[in-house]
C-alpha atoms as a PDB file:
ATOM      1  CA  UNK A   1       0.000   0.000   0.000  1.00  0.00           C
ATOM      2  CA  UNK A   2       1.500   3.254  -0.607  1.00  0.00           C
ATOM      3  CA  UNK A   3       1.319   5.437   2.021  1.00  0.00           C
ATOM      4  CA  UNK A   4      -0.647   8.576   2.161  1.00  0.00           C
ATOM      5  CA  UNK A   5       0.770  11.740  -0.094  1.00  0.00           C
ATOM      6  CA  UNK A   6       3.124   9.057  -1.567  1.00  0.00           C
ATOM      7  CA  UNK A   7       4.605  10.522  -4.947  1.00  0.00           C
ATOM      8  CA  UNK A   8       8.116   8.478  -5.328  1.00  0.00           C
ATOM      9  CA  UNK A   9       7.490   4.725  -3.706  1.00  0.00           C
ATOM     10  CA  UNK A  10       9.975   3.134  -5.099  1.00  0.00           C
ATOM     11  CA  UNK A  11      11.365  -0.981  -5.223  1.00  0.00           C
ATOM     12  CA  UNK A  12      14.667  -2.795  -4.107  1.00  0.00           C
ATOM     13  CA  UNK A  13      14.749  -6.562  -4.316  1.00  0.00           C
ATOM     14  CA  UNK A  14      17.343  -7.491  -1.205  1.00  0.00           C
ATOM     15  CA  UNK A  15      18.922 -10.478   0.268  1.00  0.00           C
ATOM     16  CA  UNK A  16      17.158 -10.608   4.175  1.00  0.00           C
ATOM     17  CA  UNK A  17      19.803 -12.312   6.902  1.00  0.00           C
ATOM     18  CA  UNK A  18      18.094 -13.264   9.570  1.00  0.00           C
ATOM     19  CA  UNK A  19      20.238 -14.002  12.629  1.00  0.00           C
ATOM     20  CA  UNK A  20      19.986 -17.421  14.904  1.00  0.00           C
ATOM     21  CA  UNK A  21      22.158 -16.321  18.164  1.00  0.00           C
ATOM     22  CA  UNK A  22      23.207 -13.400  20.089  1.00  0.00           C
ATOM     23  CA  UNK A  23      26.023 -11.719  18.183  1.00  0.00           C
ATOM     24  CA  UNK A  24      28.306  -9.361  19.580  1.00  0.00           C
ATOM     25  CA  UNK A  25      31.718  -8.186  18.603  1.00  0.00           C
ATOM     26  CA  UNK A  26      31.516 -10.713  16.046  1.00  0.00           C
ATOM     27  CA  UNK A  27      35.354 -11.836  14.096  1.00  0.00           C
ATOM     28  CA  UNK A  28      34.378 -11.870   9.965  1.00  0.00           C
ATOM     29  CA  UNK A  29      35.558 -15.758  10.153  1.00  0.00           C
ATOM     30  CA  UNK A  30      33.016 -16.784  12.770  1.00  0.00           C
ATOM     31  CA  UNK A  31      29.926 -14.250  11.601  1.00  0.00           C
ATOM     32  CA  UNK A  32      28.342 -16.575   9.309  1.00  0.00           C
ATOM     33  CA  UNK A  33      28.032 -19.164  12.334  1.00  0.00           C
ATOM     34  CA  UNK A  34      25.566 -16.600  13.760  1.00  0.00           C
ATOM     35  CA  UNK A  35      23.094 -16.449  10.414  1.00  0.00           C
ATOM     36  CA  UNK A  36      19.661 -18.764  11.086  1.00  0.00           C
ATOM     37  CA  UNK A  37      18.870 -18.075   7.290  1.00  0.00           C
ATOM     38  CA  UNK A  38      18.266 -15.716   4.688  1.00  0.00           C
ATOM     39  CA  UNK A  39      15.000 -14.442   2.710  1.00  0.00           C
ATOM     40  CA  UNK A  40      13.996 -12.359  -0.118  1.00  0.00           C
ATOM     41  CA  UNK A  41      13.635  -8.800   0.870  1.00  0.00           C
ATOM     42  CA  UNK A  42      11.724  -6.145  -1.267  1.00  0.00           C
ATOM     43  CA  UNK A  43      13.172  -3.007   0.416  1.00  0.00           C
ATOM     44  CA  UNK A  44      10.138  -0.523  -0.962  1.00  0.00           C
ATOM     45  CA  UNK A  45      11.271   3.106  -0.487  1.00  0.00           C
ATOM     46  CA  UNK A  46       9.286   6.478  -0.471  1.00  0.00           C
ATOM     47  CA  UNK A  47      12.367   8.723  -1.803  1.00  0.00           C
ATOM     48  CA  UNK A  48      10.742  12.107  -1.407  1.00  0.00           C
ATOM     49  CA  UNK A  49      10.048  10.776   2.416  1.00  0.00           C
ATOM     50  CA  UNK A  50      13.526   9.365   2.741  1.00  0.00           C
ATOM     51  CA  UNK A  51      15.507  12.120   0.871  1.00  0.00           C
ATOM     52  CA  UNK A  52      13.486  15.544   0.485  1.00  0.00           C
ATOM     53  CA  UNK A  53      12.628  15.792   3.811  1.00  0.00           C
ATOM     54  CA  UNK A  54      15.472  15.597   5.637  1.00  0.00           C
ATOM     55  CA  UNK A  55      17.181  13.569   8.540  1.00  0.00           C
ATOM     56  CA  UNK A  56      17.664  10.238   8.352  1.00  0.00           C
ATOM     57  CA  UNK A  57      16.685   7.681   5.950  1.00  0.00           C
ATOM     58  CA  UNK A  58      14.266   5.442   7.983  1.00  0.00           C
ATOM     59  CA  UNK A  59      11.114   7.451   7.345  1.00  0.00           C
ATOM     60  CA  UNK A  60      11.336   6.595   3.543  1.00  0.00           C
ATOM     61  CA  UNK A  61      11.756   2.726   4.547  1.00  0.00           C
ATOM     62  CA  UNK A  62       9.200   2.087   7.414  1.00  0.00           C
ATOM     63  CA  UNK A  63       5.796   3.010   5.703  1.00  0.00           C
ATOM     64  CA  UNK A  64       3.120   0.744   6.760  1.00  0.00           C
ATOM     65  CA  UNK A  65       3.110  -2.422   4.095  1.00  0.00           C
ATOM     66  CA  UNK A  66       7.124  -1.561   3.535  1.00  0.00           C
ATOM     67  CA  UNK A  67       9.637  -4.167   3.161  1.00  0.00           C
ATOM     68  CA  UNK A  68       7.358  -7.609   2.672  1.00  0.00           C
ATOM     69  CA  UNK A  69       9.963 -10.460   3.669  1.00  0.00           C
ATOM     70  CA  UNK A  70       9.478 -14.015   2.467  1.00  0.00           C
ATOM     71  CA  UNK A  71       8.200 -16.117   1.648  1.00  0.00           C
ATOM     72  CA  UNK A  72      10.352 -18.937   3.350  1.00  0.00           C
ATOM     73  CA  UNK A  73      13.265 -18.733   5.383  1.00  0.00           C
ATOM     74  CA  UNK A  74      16.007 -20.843   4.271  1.00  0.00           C
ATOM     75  CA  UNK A  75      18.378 -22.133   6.513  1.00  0.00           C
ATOM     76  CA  UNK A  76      22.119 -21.796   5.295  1.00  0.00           C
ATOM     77  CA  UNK A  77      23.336 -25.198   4.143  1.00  0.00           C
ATOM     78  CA  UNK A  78      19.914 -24.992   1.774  1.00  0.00           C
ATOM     79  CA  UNK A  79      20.626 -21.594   0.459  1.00  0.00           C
ATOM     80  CA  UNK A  80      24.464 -22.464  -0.213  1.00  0.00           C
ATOM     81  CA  UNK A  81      26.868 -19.396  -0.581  1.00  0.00           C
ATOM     82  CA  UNK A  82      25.023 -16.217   0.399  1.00  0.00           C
ATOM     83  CA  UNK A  83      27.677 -14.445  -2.075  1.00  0.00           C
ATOM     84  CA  UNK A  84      26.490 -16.240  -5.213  1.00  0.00           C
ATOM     85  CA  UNK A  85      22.887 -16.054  -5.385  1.00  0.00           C
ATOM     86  CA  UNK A  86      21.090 -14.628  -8.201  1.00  0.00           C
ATOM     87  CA  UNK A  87      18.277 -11.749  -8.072  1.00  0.00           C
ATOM     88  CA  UNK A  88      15.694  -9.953  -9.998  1.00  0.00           C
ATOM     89  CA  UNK A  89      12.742  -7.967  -9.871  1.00  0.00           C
ATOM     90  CA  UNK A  90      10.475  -7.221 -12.728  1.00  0.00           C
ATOM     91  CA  UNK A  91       8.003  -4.229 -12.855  1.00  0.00           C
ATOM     92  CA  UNK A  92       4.716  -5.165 -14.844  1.00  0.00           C
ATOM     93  CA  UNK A  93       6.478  -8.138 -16.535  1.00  0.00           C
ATOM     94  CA  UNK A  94       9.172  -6.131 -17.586  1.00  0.00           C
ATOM     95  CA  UNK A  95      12.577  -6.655 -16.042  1.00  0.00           C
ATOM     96  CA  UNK A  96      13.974  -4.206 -13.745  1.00  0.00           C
ATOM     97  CA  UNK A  97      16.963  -5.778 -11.627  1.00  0.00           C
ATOM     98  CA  UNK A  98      19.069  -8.575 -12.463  1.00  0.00           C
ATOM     99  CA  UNK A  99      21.667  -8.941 -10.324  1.00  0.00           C
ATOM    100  CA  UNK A 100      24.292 -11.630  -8.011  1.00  0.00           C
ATOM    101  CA  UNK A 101      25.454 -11.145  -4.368  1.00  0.00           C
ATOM    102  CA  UNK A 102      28.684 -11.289  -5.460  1.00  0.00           C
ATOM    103  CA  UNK A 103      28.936  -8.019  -6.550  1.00  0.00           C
ATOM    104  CA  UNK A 104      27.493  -6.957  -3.197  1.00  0.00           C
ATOM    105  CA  UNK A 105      30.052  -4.192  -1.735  1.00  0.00           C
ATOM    106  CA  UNK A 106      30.001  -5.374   2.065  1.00  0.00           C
ATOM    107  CA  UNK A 107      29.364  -9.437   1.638  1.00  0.00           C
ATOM    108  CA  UNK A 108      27.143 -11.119   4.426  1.00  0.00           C
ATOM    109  CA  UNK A 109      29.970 -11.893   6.873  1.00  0.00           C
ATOM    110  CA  UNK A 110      31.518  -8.514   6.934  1.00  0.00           C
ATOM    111  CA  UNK A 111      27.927  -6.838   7.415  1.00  0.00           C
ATOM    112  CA  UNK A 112      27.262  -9.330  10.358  1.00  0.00           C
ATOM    113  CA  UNK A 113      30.930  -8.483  11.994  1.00  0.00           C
ATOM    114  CA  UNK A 114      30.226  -4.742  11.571  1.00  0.00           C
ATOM    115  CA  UNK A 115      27.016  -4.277  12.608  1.00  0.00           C
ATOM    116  CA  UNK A 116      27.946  -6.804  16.176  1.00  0.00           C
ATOM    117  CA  UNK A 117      30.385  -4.227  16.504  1.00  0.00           C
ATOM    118  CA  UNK A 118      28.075  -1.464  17.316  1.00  0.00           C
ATOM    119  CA  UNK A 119      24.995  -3.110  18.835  1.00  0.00           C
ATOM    120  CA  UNK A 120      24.150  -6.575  19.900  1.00  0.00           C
ATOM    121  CA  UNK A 121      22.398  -9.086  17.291  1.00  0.00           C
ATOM    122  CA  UNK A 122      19.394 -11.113  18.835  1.00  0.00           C
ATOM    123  CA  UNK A 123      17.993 -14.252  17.347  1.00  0.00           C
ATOM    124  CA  UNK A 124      15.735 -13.033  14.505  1.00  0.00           C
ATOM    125  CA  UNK A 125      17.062  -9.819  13.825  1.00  0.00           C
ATOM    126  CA  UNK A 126      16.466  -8.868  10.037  1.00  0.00           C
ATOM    127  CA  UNK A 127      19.637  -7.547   8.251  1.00  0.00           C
ATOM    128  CA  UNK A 128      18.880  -5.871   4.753  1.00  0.00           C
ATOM    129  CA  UNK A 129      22.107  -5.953   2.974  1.00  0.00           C
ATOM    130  CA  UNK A 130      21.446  -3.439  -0.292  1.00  0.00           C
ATOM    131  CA  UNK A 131      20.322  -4.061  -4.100  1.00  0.00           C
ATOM    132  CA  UNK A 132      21.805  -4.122  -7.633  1.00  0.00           C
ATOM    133  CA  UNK A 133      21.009  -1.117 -10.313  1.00  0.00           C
ATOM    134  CA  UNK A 134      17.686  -0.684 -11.384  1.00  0.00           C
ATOM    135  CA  UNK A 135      15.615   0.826  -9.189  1.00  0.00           C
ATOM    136  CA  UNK A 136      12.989   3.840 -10.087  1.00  0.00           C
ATOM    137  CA  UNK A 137      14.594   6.419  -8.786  1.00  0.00           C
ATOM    138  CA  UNK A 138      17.734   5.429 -11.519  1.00  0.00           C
ATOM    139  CA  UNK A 139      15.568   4.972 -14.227  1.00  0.00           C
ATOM    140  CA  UNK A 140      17.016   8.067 -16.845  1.00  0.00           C
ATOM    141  CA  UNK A 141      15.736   9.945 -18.653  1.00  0.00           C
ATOM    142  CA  UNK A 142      13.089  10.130 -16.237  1.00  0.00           C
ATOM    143  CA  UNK A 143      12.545   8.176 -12.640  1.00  0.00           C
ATOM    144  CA  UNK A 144      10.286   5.845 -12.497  1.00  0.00           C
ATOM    145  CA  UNK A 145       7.807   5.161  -9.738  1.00  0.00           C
ATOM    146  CA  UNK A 146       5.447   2.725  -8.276  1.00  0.00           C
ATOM    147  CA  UNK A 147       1.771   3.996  -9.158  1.00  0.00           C
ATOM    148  CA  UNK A 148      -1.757   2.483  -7.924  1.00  0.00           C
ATOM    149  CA  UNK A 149      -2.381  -0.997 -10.150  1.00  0.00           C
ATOM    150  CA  UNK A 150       1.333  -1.814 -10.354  1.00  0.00           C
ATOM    151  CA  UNK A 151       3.067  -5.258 -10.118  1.00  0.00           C
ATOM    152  CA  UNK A 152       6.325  -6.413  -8.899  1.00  0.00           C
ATOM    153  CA  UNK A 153       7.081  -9.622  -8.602  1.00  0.00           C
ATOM    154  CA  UNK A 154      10.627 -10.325  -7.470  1.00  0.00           C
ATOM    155  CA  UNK A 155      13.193 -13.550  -6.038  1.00  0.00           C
ATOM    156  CA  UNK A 156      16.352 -14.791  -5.311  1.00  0.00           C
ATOM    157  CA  UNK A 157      18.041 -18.165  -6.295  1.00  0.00           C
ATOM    158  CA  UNK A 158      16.926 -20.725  -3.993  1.00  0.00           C
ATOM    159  CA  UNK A 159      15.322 -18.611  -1.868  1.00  0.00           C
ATOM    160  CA  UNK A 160      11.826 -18.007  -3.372  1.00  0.00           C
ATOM    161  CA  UNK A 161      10.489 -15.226  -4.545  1.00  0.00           C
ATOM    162  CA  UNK A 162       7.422 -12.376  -4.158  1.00  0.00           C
ATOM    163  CA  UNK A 163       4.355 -10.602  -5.760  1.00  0.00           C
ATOM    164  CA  UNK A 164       2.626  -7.350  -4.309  1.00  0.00           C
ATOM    165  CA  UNK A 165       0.136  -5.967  -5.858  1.00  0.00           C
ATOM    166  CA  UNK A 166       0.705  -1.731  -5.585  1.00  0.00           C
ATOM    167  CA  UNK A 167      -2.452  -0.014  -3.975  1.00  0.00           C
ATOM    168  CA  UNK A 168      -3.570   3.494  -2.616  1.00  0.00           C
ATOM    169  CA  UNK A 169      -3.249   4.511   0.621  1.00  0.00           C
ATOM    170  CA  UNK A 170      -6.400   3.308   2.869  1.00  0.00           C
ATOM    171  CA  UNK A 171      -7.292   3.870   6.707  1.00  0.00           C
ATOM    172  CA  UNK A 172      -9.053   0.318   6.780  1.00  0.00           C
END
């Protein structure tokens, strides 16, 4: 659902790590020993929210209906290497992100190993880890933008994959 005044929702499919134990201070060469699984993430963004308005990010990401995660979790030794899994998202039927973890800039166990560094991890905690070009707001020579009516359907390699159906803002 887009949210209210929404003029810029936006899409990012995502690898989701969830995490399976208390994680703090965290060595890169143990961090994947923390991960419970991983999931398909569809980071949905309002970008005026998140970057016209000022201050930080997160009220851009945490509209109501933001961020659907599923549809399985999949424990590690199913999903494989977390670097080499493929993703995608199409728009309408029409592809908009193809993309690998590979080419992710912080891989899984360097994100878990930073982010123990600062706070502690608790079993279930949902780490987001970025997306590969193609979303709306890169679209040249015009952005593009979820609208009312819109579908993206989206997945990862052995992971699963999504549909939501885009619709206007509603109390109920």
């Amino acid at each position: 659902m887009l949210p209210k005044g929404s003029r810029k929702s936006d899409w990012e499919v995502e690898l989701g790590v969830v995490i399976g134990s208390v994680a703090r201070y965290v060595a890169r060469a143990d961090a994947l020993s923390y991960v419970a699984g991983y999931c398909v993430v569809n980071d949905v963004s309002e970008r005026e929210y998140q970057i016209e308005r000022g201050g930080t990010w997160d009220k851009g990401k945490g509209c109501d209906t933001f961020g659907p995660v599923g549809p399985w979790l999949v424990t590690p030794d199913e999903a494989g290497d977390p670097q080499n899994l493929d993703l995608w998202l199409d728009l309408n039927g029409q592809r908009r992100q193809t993309g690998n973890t590979r080419t992710m800039i912080f891989g899984v166990a360097e994100l878990v190993a930073y982010i123990s560094s600062f706070m502690t991890l608790e079993p279930g905690d949902l780490i987001t880890t970025g997306t590969p070009p193609g979303v709306g707001m890169g679209v040249k020579p015009e952005p593009l933008y979820l609208h009312c009516g819109d579908v993206m359907s989206l997945g990862i390699e052995r992971l699963g994959k999504q549909t939501q159906k885009v619709v206007e803002w509603s109390d109920r």
